[in-house]
Protein backbone atom coordinates (compact mmCIF):
# COMPACT_ATOMS: atom_id res chain seq x y z
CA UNK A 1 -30.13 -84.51 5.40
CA UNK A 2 -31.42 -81.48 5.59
CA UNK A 3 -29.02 -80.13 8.59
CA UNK A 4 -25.87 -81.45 6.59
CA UNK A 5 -27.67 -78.88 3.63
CA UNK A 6 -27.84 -76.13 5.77
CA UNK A 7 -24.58 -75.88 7.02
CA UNK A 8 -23.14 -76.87 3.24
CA UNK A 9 -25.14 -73.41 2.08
CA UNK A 10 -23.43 -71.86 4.94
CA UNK A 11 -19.94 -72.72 4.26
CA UNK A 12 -20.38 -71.54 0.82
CA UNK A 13 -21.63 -68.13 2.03
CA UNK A 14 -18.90 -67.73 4.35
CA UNK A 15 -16.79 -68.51 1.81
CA UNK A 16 -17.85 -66.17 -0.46
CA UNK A 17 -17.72 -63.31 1.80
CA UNK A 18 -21.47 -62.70 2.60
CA UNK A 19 -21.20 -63.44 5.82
CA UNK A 20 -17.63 -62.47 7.05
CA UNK A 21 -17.16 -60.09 9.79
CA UNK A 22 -20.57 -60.97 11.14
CA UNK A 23 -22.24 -58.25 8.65
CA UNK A 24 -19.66 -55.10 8.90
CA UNK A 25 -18.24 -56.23 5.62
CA UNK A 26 -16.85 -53.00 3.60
CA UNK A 27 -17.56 -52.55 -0.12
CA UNK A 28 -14.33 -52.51 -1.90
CA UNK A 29 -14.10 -49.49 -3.21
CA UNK A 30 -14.02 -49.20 -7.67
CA UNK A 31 -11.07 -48.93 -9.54
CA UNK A 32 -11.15 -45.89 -11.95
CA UNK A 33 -8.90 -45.30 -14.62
CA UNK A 34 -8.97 -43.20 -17.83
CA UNK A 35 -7.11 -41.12 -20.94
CA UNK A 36 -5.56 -37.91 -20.61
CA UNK A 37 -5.75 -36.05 -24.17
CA UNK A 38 -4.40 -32.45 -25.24
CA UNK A 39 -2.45 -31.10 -27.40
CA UNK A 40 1.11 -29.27 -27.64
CA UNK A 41 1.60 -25.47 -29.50
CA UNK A 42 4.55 -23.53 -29.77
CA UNK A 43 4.53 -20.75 -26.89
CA UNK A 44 5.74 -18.22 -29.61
CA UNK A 45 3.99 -19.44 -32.99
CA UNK A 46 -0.09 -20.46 -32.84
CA UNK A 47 0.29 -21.96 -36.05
CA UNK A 48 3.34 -24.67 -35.21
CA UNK A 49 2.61 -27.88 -33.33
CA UNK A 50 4.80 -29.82 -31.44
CA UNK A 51 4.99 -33.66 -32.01
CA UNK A 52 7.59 -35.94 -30.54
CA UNK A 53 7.31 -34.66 -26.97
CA UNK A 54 6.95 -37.44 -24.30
CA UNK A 55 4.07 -37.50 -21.47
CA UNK A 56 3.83 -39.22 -18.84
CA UNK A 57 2.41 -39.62 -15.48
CA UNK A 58 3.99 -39.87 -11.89
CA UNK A 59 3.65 -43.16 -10.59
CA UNK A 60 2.38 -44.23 -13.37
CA UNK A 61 5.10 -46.65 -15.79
CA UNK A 62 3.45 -46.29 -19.49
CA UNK A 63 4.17 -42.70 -21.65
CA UNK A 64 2.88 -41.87 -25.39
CA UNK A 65 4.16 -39.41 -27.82
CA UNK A 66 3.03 -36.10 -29.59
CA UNK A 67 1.78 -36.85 -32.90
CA UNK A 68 2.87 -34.57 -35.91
CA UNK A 69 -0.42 -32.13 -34.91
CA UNK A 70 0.54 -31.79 -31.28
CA UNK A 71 -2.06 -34.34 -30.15
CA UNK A 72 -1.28 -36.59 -27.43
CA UNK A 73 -3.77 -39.61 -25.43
CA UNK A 74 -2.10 -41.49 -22.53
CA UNK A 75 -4.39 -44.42 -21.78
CA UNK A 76 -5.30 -46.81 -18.54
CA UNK A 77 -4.40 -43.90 -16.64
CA UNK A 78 -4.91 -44.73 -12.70
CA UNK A 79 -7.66 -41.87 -11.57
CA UNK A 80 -7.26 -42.91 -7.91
CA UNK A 81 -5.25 -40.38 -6.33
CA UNK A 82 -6.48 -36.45 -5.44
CA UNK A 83 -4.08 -35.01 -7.63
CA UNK A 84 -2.35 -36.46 -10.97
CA UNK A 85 1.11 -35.01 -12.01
CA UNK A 86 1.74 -34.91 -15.92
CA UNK A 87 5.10 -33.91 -17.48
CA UNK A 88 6.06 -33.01 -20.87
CA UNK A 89 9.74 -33.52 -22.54
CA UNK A 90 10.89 -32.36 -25.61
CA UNK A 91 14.10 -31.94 -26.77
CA UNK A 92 13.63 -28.31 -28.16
CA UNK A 93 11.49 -27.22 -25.51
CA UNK A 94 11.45 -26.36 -22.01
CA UNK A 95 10.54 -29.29 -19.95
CA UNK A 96 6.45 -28.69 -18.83
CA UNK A 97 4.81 -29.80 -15.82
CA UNK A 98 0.80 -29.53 -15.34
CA UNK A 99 -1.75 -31.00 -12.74
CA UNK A 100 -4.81 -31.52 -12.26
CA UNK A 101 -7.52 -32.68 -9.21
CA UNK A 102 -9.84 -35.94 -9.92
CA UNK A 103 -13.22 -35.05 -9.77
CA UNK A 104 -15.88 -37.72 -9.99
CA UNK A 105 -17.23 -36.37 -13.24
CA UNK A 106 -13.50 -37.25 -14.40
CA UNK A 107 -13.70 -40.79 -13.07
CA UNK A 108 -17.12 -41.17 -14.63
CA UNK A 109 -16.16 -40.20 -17.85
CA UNK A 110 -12.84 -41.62 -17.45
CA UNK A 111 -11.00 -38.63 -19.62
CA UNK A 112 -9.51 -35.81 -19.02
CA UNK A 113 -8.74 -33.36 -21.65
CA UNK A 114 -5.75 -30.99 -20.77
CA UNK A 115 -6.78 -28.52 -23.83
CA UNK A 116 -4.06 -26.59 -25.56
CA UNK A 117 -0.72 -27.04 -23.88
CA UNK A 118 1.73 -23.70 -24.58
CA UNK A 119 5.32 -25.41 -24.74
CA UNK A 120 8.30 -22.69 -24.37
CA UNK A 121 11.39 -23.20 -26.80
CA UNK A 122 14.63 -24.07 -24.56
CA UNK A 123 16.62 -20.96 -24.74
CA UNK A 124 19.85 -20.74 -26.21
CA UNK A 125 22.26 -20.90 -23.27
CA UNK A 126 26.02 -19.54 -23.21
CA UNK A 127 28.76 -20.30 -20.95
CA UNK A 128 32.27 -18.90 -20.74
CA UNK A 129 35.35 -20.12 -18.89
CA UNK A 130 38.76 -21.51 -18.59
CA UNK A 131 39.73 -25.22 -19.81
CA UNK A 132 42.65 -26.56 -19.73
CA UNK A 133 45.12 -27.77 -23.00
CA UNK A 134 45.62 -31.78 -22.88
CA UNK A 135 48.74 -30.72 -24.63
CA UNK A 136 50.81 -28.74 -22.96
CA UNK A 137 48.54 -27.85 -19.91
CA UNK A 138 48.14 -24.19 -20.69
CA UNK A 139 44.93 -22.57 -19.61
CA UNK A 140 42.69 -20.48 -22.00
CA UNK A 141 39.33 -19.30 -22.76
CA UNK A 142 36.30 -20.76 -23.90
CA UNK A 143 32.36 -20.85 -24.40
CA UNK A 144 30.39 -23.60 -24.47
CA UNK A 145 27.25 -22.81 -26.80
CA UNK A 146 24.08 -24.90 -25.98
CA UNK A 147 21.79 -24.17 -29.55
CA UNK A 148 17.93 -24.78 -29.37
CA UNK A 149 17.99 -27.88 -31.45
CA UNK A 150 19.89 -29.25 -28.25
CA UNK A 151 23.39 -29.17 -29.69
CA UNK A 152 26.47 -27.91 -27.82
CA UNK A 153 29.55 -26.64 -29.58
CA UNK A 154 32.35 -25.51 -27.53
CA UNK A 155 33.93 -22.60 -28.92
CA UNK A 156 38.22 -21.92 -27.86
CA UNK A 157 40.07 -18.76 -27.33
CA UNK A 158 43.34 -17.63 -26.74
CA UNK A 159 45.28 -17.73 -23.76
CA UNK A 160 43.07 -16.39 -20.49
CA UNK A 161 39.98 -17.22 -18.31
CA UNK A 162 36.80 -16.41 -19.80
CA UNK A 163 35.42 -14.71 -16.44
CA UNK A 164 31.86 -13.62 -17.48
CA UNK A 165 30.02 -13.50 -21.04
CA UNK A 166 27.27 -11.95 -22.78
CA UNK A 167 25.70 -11.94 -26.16
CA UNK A 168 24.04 -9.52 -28.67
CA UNK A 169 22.91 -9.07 -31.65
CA UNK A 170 24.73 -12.42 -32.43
CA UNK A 171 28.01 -11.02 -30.95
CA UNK A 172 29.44 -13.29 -27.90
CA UNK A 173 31.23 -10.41 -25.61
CA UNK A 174 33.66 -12.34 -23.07
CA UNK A 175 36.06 -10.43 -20.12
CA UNK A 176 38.83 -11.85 -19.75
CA UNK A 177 41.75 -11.28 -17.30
CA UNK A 178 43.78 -8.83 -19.50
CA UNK A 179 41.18 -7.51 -21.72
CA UNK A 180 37.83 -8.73 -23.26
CA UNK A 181 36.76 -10.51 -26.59
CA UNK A 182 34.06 -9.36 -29.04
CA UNK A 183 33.83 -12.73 -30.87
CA UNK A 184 37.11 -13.95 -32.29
CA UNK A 185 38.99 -10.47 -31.66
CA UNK A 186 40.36 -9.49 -28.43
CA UNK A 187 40.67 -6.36 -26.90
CA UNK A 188 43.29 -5.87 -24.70
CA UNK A 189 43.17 -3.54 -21.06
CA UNK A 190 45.52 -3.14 -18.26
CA UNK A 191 43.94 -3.60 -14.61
CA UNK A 192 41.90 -6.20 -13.01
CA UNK A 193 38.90 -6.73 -14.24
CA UNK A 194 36.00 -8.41 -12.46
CA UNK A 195 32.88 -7.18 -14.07
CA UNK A 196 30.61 -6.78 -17.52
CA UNK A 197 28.08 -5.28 -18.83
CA UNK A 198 26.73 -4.68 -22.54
CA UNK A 199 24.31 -1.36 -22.88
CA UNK A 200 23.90 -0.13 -26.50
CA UNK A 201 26.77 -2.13 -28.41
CA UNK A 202 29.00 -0.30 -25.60
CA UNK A 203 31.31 -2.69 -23.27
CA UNK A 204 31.39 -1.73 -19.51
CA UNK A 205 34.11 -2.90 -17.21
CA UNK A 206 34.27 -2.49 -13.35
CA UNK A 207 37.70 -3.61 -11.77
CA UNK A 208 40.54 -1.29 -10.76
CA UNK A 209 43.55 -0.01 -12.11
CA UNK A 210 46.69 0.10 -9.90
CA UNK A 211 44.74 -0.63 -7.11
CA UNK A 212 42.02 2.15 -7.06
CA UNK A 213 38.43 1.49 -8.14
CA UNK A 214 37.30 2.14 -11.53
CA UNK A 215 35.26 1.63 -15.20
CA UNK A 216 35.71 1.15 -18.47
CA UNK A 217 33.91 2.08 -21.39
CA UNK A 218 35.26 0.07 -24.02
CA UNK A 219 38.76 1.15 -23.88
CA UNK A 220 38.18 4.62 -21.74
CA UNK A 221 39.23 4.09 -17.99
CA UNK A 222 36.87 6.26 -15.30
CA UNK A 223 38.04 6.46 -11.71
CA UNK A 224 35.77 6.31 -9.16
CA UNK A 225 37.91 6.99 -6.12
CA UNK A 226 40.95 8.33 -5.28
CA UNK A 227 41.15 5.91 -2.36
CA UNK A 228 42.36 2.12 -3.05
CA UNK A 229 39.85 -0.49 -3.46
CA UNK A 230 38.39 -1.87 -6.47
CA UNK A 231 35.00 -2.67 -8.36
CA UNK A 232 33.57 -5.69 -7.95
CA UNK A 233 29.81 -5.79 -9.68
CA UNK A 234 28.95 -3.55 -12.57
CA UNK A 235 25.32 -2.66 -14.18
CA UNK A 236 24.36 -0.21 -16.55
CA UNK A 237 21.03 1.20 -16.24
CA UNK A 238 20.27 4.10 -19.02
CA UNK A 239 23.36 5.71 -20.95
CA UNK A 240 24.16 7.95 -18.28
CA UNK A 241 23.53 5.59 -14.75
CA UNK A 242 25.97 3.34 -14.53
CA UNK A 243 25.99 1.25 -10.92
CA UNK A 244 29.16 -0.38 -9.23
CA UNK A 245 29.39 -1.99 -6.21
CA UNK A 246 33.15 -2.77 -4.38
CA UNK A 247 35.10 -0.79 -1.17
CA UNK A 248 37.27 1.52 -0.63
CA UNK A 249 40.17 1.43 1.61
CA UNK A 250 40.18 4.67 4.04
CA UNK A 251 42.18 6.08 6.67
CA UNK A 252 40.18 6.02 10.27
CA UNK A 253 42.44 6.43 13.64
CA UNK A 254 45.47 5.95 11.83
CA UNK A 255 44.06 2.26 10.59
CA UNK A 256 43.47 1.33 6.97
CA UNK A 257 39.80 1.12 7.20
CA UNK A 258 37.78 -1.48 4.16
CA UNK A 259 34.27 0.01 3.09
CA UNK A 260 31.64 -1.97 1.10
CA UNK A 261 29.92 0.80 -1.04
CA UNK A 262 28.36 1.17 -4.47
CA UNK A 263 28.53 4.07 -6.80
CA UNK A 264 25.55 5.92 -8.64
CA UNK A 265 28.04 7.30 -11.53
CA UNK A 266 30.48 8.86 -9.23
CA UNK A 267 28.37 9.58 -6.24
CA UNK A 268 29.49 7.07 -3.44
CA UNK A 269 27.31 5.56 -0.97
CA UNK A 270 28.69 3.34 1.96
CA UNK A 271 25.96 0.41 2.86
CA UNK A 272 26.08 0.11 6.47
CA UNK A 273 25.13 -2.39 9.75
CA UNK A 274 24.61 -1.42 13.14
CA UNK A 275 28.44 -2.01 13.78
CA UNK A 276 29.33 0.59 10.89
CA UNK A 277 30.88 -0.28 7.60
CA UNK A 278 30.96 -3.27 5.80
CA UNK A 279 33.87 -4.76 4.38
CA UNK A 280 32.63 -5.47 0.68
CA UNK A 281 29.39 -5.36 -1.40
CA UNK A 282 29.95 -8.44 -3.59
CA UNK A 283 27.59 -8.75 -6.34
CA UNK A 284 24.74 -6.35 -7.39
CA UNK A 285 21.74 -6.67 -9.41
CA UNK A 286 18.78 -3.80 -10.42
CA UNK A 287 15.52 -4.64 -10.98
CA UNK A 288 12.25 -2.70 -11.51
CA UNK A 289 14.03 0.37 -9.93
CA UNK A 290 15.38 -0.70 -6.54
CA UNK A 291 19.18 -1.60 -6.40
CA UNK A 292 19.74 -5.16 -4.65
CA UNK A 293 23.61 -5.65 -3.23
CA UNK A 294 25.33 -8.36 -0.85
CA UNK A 295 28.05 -8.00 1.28
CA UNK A 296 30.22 -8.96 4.13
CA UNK A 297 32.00 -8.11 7.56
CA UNK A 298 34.78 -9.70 8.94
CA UNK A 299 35.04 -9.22 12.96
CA UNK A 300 38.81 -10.01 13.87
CA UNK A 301 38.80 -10.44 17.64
CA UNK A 302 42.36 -9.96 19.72
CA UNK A 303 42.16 -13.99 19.74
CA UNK A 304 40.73 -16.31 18.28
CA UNK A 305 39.61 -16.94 14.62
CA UNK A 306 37.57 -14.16 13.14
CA UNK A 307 33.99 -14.44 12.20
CA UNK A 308 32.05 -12.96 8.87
CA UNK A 309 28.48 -11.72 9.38
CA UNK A 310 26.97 -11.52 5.57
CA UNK A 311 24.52 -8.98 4.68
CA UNK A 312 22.08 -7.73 1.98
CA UNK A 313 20.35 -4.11 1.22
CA UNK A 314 17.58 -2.73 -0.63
CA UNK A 315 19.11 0.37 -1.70
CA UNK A 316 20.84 1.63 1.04
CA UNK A 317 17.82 -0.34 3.44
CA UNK A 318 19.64 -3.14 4.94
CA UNK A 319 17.11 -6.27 4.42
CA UNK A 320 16.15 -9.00 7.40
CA UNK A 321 17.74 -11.76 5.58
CA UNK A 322 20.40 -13.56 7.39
CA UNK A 323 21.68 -15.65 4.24
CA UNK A 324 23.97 -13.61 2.05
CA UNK A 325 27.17 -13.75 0.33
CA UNK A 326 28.88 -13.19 -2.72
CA UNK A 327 26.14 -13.74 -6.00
CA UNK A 328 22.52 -12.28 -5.92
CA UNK A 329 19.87 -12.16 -8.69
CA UNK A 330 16.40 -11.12 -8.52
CA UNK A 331 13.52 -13.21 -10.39
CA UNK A 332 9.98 -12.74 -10.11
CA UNK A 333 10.44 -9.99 -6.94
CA UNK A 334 12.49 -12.92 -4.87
CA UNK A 335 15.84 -12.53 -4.30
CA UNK A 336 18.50 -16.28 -5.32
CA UNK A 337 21.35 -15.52 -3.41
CA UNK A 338 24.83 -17.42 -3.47
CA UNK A 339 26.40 -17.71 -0.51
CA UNK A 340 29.94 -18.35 0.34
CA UNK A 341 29.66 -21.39 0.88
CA UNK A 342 28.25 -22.05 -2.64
CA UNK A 343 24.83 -23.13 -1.31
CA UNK A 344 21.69 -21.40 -3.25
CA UNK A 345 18.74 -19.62 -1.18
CA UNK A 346 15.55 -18.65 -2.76
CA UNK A 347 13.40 -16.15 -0.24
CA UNK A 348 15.73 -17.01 2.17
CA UNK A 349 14.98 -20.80 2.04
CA UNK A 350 17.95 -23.15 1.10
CA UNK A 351 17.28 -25.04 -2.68
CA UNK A 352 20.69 -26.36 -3.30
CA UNK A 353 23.56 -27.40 -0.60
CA UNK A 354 26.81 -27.57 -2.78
CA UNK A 355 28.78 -31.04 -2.36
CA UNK A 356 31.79 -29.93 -0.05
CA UNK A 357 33.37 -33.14 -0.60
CA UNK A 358 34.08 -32.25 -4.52
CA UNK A 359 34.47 -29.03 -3.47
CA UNK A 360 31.39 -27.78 -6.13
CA UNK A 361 31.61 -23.56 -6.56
CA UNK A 362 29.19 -21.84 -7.63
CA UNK A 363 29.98 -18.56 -9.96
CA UNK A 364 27.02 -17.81 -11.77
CA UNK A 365 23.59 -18.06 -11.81
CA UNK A 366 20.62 -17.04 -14.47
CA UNK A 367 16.90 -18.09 -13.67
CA UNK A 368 14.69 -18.45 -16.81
CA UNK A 369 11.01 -19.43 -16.55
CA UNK A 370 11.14 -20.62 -13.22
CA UNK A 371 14.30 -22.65 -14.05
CA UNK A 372 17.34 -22.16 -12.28
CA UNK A 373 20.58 -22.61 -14.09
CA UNK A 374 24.02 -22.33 -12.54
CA UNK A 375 27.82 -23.09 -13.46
CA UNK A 376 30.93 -23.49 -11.56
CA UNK A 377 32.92 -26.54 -10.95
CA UNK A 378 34.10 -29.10 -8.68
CA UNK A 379 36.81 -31.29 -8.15
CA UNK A 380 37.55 -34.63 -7.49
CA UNK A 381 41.81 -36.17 -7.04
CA UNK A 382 42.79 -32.93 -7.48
CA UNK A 383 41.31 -32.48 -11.19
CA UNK A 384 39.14 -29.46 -11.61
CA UNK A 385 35.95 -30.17 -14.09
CA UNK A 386 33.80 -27.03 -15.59
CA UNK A 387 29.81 -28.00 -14.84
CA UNK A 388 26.52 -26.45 -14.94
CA UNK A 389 23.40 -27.30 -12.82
CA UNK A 390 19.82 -27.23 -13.96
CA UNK A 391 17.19 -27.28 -10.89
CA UNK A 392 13.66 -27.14 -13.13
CA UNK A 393 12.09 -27.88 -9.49
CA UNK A 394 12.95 -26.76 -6.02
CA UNK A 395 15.20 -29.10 -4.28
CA UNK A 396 16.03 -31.17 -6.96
CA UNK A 397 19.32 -30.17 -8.79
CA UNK A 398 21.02 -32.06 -11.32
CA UNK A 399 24.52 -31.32 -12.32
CA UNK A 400 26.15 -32.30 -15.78
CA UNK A 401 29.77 -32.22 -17.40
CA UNK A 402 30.94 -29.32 -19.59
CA UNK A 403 32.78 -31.41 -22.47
CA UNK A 404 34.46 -30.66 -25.66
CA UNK A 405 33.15 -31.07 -29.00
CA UNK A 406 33.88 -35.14 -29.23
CA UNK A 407 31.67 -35.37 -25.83
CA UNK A 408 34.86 -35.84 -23.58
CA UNK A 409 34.86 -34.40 -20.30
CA UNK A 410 36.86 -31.55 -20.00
CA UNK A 411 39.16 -30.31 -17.12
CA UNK A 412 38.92 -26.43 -15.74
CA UNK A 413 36.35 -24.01 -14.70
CA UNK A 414 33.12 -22.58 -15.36
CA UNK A 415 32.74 -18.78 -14.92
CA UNK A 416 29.94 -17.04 -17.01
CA UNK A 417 26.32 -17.70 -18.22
CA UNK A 418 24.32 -15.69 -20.29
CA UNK A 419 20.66 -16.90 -21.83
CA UNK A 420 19.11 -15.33 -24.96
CA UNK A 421 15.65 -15.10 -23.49
């Protein structure tokens, strides 16, 4: 009796666990969880708190909601991993993302109180281009207007392509192909014009007229060159420097020679390689002093297809960078390139490959708070669709439809962006 006792207490223990694995039993380990609390403000106002905004957690399926003081507590919170991911959306705001490491004293106390959260109002974004009449098929220009209360208006022009756009003192400035709109009025030029900038309520044009580089301001043409070539980038630093970037065609051993160069006012200055001249500087862009350009070289062998090396210069200091092409701007000291191929580098390193299958282009870019914002367009039957592209993180890229004001989809072409910071 007492040996069938024994082994029925031993059974139970084994079945309990107590004696499984012959004594190397592991503890499991505790499951932690916990609130995170804090509370949104208004980057530009102390006084204004923002309720409504959504939080949540990745990996994690519940989210809560601002209340009308800014305060926020997501609860059950899993504190098991080394590093917990929170994002904030709001529609008025730019999207916020925030970490933080789990300590034990977090797990212990199971809170953890984010403190004031500074939440930046979403920027009121412009974009110009061409669209396309359902009616008749004409093209002509436009601007899409995003507002900060999230609302887009598109806004239509008269015949033309809406090629680049800025916007000041709650005038919209838009180049078009024959001329350039201050709002609704248009004023008209004669040349090709590729280029604007907007210093002191004064429009600046580069282009060229009857083939030989030049400027406008406003309505007053200054050549640059009395070779051919033309003006493809234009900045305007202080009243009297004005920057533009092109080539000029010159005569070398009786052959028509192409040189990328940019202009300081009307001093030229040919950006070179260790084979000699470039063929174009694309796209400039100043920044805390230092002039940044891109460019290309075409190498046309005897036979065979011809190949294009793409460059990019400091100044006149050509840079190490192997990834150039035809759009560069500068944010935070790094230079986001475009290349030709429509693909987007950041320091060199690739952050969007463009979908060659629908054809996506590239044509502008603006980077605003670490957000990366670019339109273009891409195709698909044939049909040509304006679109922008938000990327608020590296590597991930999402693209969305330009429409018109019913929220149809729209065919044509994205060209310009401009963001009242």
């Amino acid at each position: 009796m007492k040996r069938l006792f024994s082994f029925m207490m031993l059974l139970a223990l084994v079945s309990a666990g107590v004696l499984s694995g012959c004594g190397n039993t592991t503890p499991k380990a505790p499951t932690y969880s916990g609130s995170i609390i804090g509370q949104l403000i208004d980057n530009s106002d102390s006084t204004k708190y923002i309720g409504g905004a959504k939080i949540s957690v990745e990996g994690f399926s519940k989210t809560t909601t601002s209340t009308s003081d800014g305060k926020f507590k997501l609860e059950n919170v899993p504190f098991e991993k080394d590093t917990i991911l929170v994002t904030i959306t709001c529609s008025e705001y730019l999207t916020k993302t925030t970490s933080f490491t789990v300590t034990k004293e977090i797990q212990q106390k199971k809170e953890k109180d984010l403190g004031i959260i500074l939440l930046k109002a979403t920027p009121e974004i412009y974009i110009s281009g061409e669209a396309t009449s359902s009616i008749n098929n004409n093209h002509y220009a436009c601007y899409w207007h995003f507002k900060e209360n999230g609302s887009i208006k598109k806004e239509e022009l008269g015949s033309g392509r809406g090629k680049s756009i800025y916007v000041k003192n709650n005038l919209v400035y838009i180049l078009d192909i024959n001329g350039y709109w201050i709002g609704k009025n248009k004023v008209p030029l004669t040349g090709t014009l590729n280029s604007m900038c907007i210093y002191n309520d004064n429009v600046y044009i580069g282009g060229s007229y009857s083939g030989f580089p030049c400027y406008w301001k406003g309505t007053e043409k200054h050549s640059l060159s009395t070779s051919s070539g033309t003006v493809n980038s234009i900045y305007v630093y202080r009243e009297n420097i004005i920057y533009t970037a092109g080539h000029v065609t010159e005569e070398q051993l009786n052959k028509n020679i192409s040189k990328g160069c940019y202009w300081n006012n009307n001093n030229i200055n040919y950006l070179l390689v260790n084979s000699g001249y470039v063929d174009e500087i694309s796209s400039l862009f100043f920044d805390n002093g230092t002039l940044h350009t891109v460019g290309y070289k075409a190498n046309v062998p005897s036979i065979g297809p011809p190949t294009i090396n793409y460059y990019y210069w400091k100044d006149t200091n050509l840079q190490e960078n192997l990834i150039s092409g035809k759009l560069i701007y500068i944010y935070n000291k790094k230079p986001y390139i475009v290349s030709e191929y429509n693909n987007l580098y950041v320091d060199n390193e690739v952050v969007f490959k463009s979908n060659w299958e629908q054809k996506e282009r590239v044509n502008a870019l603006y980077v605003y708070d670490n957000i990366i914002y670019m339109v273009g367009s891409y195709q698909i039957d044939n049909t040509i669709y304006p679109c922008y592209w938000i990327a608020e993180q590296p590597n991930k890229v999402t693209r969305y439809d330009l429409t018109d004001n019913s929220g149809a989809r729209t065919t044509g072409e994205a060209l310009g962006l401009y963001i009242s910071e």
